[in-house]
Protein backbone atom coordinates (compact mmCIF):
# COMPACT_ATOMS: atom_id res chain seq x y z
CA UNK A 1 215.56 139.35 77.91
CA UNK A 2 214.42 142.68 77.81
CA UNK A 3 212.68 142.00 74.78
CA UNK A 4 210.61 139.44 76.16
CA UNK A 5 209.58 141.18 79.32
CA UNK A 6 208.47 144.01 77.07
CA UNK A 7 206.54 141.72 74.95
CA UNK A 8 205.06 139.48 77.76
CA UNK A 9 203.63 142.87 79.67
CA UNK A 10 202.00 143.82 76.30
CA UNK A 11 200.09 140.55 76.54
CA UNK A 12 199.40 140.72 80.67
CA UNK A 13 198.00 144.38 79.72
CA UNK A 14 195.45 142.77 76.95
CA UNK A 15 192.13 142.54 78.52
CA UNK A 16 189.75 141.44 75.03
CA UNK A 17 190.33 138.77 73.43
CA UNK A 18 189.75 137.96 69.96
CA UNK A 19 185.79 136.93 70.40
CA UNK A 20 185.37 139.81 72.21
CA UNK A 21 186.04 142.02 69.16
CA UNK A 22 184.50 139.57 66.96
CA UNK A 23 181.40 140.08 69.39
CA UNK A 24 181.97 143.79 69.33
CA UNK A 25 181.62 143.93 65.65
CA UNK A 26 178.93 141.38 65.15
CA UNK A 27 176.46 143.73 67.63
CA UNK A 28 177.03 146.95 65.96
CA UNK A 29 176.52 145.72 62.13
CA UNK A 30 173.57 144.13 63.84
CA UNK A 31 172.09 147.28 65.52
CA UNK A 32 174.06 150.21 64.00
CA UNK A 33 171.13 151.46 61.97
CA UNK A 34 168.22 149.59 64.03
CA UNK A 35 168.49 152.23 66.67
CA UNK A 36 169.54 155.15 64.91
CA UNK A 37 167.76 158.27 66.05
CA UNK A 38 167.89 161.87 65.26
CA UNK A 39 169.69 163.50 68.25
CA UNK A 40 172.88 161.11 68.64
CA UNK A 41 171.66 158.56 65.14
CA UNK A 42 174.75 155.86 65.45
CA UNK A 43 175.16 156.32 69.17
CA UNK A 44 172.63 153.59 70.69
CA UNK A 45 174.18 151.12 67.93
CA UNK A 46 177.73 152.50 69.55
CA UNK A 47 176.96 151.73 72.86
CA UNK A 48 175.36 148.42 71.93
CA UNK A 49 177.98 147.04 70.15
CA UNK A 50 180.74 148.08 72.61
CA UNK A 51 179.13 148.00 76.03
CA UNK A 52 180.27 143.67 76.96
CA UNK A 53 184.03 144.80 76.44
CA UNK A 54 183.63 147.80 78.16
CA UNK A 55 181.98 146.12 80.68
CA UNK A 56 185.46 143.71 80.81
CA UNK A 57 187.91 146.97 80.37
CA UNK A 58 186.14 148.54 83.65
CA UNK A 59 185.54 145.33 85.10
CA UNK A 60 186.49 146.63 88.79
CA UNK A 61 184.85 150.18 88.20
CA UNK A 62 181.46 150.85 87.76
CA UNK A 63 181.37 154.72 87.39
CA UNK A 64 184.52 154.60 85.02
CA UNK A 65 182.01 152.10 83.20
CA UNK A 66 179.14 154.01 82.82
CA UNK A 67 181.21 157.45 82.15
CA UNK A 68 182.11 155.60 79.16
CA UNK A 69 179.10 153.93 78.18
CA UNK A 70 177.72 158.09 78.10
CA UNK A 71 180.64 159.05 76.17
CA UNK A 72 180.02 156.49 73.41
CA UNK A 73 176.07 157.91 73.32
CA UNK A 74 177.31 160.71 72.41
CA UNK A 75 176.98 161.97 68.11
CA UNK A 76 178.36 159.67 66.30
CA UNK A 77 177.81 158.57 61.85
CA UNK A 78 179.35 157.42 59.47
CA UNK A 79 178.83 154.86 57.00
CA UNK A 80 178.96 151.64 58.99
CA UNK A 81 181.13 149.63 57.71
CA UNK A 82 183.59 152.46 58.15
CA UNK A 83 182.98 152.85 61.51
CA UNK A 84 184.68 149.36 62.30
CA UNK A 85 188.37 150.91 62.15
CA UNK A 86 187.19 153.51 64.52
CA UNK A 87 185.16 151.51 67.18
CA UNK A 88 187.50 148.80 66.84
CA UNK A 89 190.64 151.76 67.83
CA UNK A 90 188.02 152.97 70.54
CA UNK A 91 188.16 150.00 72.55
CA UNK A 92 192.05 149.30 71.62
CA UNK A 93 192.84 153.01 73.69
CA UNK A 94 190.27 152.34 76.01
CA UNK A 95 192.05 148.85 76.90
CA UNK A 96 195.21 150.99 76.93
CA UNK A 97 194.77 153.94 79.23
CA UNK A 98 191.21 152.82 80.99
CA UNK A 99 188.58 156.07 81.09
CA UNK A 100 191.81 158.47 80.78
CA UNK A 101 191.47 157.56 76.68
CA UNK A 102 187.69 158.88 76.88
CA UNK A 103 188.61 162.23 75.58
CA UNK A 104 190.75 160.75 72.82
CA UNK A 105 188.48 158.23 71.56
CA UNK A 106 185.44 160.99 71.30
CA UNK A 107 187.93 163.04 69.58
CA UNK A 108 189.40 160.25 67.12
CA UNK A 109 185.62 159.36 66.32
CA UNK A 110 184.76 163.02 66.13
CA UNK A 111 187.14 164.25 63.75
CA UNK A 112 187.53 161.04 61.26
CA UNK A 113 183.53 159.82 61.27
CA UNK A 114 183.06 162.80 58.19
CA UNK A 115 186.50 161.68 56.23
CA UNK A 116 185.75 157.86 56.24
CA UNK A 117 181.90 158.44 55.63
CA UNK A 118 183.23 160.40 52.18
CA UNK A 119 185.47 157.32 51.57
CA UNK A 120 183.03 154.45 52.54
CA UNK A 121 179.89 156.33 50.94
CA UNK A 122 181.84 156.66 47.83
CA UNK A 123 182.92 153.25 47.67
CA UNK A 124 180.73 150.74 49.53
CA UNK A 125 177.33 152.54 48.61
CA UNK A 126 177.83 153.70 45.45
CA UNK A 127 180.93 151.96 43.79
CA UNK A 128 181.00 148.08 44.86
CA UNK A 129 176.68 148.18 44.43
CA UNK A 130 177.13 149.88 41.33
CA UNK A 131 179.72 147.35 39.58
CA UNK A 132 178.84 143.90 41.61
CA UNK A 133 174.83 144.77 41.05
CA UNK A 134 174.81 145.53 37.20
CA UNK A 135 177.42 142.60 36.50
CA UNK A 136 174.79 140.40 38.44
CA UNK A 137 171.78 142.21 37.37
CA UNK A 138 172.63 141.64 33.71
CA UNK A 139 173.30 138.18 34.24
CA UNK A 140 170.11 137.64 35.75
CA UNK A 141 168.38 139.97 33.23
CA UNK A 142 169.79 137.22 30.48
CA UNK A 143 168.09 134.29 32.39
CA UNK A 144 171.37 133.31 33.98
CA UNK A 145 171.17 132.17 37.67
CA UNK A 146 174.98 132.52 37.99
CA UNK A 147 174.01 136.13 38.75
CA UNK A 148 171.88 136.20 41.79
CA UNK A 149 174.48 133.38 43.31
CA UNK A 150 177.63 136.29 42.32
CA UNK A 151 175.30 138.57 44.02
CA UNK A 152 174.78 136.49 47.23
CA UNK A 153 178.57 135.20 47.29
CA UNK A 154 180.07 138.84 46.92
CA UNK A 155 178.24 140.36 49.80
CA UNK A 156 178.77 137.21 52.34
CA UNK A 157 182.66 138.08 51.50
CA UNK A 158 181.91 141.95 52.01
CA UNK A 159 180.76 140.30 55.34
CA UNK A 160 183.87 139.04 56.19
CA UNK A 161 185.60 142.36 55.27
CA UNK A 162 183.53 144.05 57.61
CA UNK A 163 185.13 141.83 60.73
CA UNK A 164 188.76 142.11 59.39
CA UNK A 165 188.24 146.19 59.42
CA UNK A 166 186.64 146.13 62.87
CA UNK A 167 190.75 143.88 63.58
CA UNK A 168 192.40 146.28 61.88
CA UNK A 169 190.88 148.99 63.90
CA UNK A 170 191.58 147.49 67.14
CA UNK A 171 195.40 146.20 66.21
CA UNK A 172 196.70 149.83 64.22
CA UNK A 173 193.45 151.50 64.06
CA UNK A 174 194.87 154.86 65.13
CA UNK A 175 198.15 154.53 63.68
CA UNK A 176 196.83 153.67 60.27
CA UNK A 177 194.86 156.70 60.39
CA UNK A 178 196.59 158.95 61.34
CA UNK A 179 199.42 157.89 59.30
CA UNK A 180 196.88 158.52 56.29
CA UNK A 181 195.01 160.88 57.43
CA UNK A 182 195.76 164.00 55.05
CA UNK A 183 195.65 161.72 52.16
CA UNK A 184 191.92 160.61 53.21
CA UNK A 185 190.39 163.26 50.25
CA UNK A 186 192.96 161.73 47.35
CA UNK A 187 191.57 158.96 47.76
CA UNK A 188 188.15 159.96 48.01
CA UNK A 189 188.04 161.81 45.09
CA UNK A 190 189.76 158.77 43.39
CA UNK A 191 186.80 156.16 44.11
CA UNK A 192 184.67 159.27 43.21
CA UNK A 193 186.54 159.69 39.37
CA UNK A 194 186.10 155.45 39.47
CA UNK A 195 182.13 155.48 40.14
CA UNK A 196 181.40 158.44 37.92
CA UNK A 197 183.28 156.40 35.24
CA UNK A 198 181.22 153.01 36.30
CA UNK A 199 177.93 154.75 36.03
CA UNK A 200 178.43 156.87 33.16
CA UNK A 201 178.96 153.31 30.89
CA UNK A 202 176.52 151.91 32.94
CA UNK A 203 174.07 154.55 31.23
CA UNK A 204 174.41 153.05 27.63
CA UNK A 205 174.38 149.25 28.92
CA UNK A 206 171.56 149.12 31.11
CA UNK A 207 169.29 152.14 30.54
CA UNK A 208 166.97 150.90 27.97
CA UNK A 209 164.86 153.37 25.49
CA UNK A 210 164.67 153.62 21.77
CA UNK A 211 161.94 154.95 19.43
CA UNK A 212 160.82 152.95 16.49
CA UNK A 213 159.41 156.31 14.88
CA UNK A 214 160.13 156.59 11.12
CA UNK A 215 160.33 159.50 8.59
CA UNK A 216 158.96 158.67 4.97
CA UNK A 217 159.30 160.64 1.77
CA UNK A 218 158.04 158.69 -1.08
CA UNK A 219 160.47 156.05 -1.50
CA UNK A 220 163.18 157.33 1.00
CA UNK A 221 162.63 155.73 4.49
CA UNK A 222 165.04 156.97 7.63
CA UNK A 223 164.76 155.30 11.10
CA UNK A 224 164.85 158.28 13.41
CA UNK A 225 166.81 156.08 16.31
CA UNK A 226 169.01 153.96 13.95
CA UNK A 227 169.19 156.94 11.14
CA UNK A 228 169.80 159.84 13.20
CA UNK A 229 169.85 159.90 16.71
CA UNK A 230 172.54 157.19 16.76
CA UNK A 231 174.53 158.85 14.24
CA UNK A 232 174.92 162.21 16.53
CA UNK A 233 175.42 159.90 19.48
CA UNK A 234 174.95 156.29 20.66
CA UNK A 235 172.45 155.52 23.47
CA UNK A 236 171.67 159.36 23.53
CA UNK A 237 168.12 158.71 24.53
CA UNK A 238 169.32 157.15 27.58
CA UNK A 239 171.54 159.89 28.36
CA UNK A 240 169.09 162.42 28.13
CA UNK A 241 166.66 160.56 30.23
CA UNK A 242 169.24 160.38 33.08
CA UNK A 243 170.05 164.02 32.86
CA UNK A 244 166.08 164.65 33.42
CA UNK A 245 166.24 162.58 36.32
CA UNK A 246 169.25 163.73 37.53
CA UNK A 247 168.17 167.72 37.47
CA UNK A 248 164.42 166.11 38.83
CA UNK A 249 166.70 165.23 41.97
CA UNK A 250 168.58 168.63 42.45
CA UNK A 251 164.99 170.07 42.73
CA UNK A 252 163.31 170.34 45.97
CA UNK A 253 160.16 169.73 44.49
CA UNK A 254 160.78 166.31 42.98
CA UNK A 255 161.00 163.45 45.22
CA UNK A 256 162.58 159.89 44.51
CA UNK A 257 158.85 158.66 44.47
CA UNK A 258 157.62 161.06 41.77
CA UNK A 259 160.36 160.56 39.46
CA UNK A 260 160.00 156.49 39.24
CA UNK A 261 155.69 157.76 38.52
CA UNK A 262 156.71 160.40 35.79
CA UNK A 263 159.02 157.28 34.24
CA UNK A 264 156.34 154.68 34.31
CA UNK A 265 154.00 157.45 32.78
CA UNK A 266 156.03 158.63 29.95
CA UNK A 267 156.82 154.96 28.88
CA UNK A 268 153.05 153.98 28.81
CA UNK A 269 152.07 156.79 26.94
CA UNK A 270 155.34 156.72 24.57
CA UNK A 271 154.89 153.18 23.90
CA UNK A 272 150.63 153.68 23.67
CA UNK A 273 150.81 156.84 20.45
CA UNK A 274 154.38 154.38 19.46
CA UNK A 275 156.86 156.98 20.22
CA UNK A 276 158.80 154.92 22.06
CA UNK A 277 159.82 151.13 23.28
């Protein structure tokens, strides 16, 4: 009997329901970035997303309603997907303890925002782009249509992801992190060792640049990319054209923009004196 009291005063105590969070999450992936500024950047998107449940925790209060609402403008980014688990805890503790949890859900989005933007940056910007986009970027390079649908398919699932994490935030959102918390950098650095290893093969597959140049002594002909350059190592043309760009980028002088207009200009004038193709 016990049992069920217990379990029937967990349910009196739930004030959201499930389209409530579902509502939660739909405004913030809507307005996370839409808003951003440079004083509090996710904040707005925060207070967007969360302000019709708070508005239902702090139904009966108005000042406990707006102290919150000014605690969630506070600094808050991370990548936004990400920041599902944590909102989606934020308005489990605030459901919990009312504005009491206010210092404990600035401090739980505080201290985690940096770990789970090095996870999510790691894998949602780099790694899942990286993989999905070249397998459907190849396909679509070979005239296959398959890959644009992959492309389209894959990121309405992603969607669908996005709404589960914002659940699993509100249901175990601080248990689960905590619980992992001091194993947040292994697996960082894991995705990390995973997209390295993605783009890295992604170099030779994708990265397209040869040189038809040829080297002639009477009779004795030797195709410089075929003859040589593939010989000391395959695709090194590409590589070496990626390590420009990449030490382009690590210079303050040399902006994203600049480095696509040195790359159009050395392949017009390598393929105009037939250097390269």
């Amino acid at each position: 009997m016990s049992d069920v009291q217990t379990n029937n005063n967990v349910e009196s105590n739930q004030i959201l329901t499930k389209k409530d969070i579902r509502k939660a999450a739909f405004r913030y992936m809507f307005m996370a970035c839409n808003v951003f500024n440079y004083e509090t950047q996710q904040g707005p998107g925060v207070v967007y997303a969360l302000s019709p449940a708070l508005r239902k925790i702090h139904k009966n209060n108005d000042k406990d309603y707006i102290e919150s609402l000014n605690n969630h403008f506070n600094y808050f980014n991370t990548t936004t997907p990400m920041a599902n688990i944590l909102l989606g805890a934020s308005l489990a503790m605030e459901e919990k303890d009312g504005i009491q949890a206010k210092d404990a859900v600035q401090s739980l989005k505080t201290s985690l925002m940096g770990p789970l933007a090095g996870i999510g940056d790691t894998i949602i910007w780099v790694l899942w782009p990286t993989i999905m986009g070249s397998i459907s970027g190849y396909m679509a390079l070979e005239g296959n249509p398959l890959g644009a649908i992959i492309w389209f398919i894959v990121n309405i699932l992603f969607l669908g992801v996005r709404f589960k994490m914002f659940d699993l935030g509100y249901t175990s959102g601080v248990k689960l992190i905590t619980s992992f918390g001091n194993k947040l950098s292994i697996f960082t650095e894991a995705a990390s060792v995973m997209g390295l290893s993605v783009v890295g093969a992604l170099i030779a597959s994708v990265v397209k640049i040869t040189t038809p140049l040829t080297f002639q002594t009477g009779q004795v002909k030797l195709a410089l990319q075929t003859g040589v350059l593939d010989k000391i190592m395959p695709a090194l043309l590409p590589a070496l054209l990626t390590l420009l760009v990449y030490k382009l980028l690590g210079s303050k002088k040399w902006t994203p923009t600049r480095i696509i207009i040195l790359i159009i200009a050395i392949a017009m004038v390598g393929a105009f004196f037939g250097i390269l193709k």
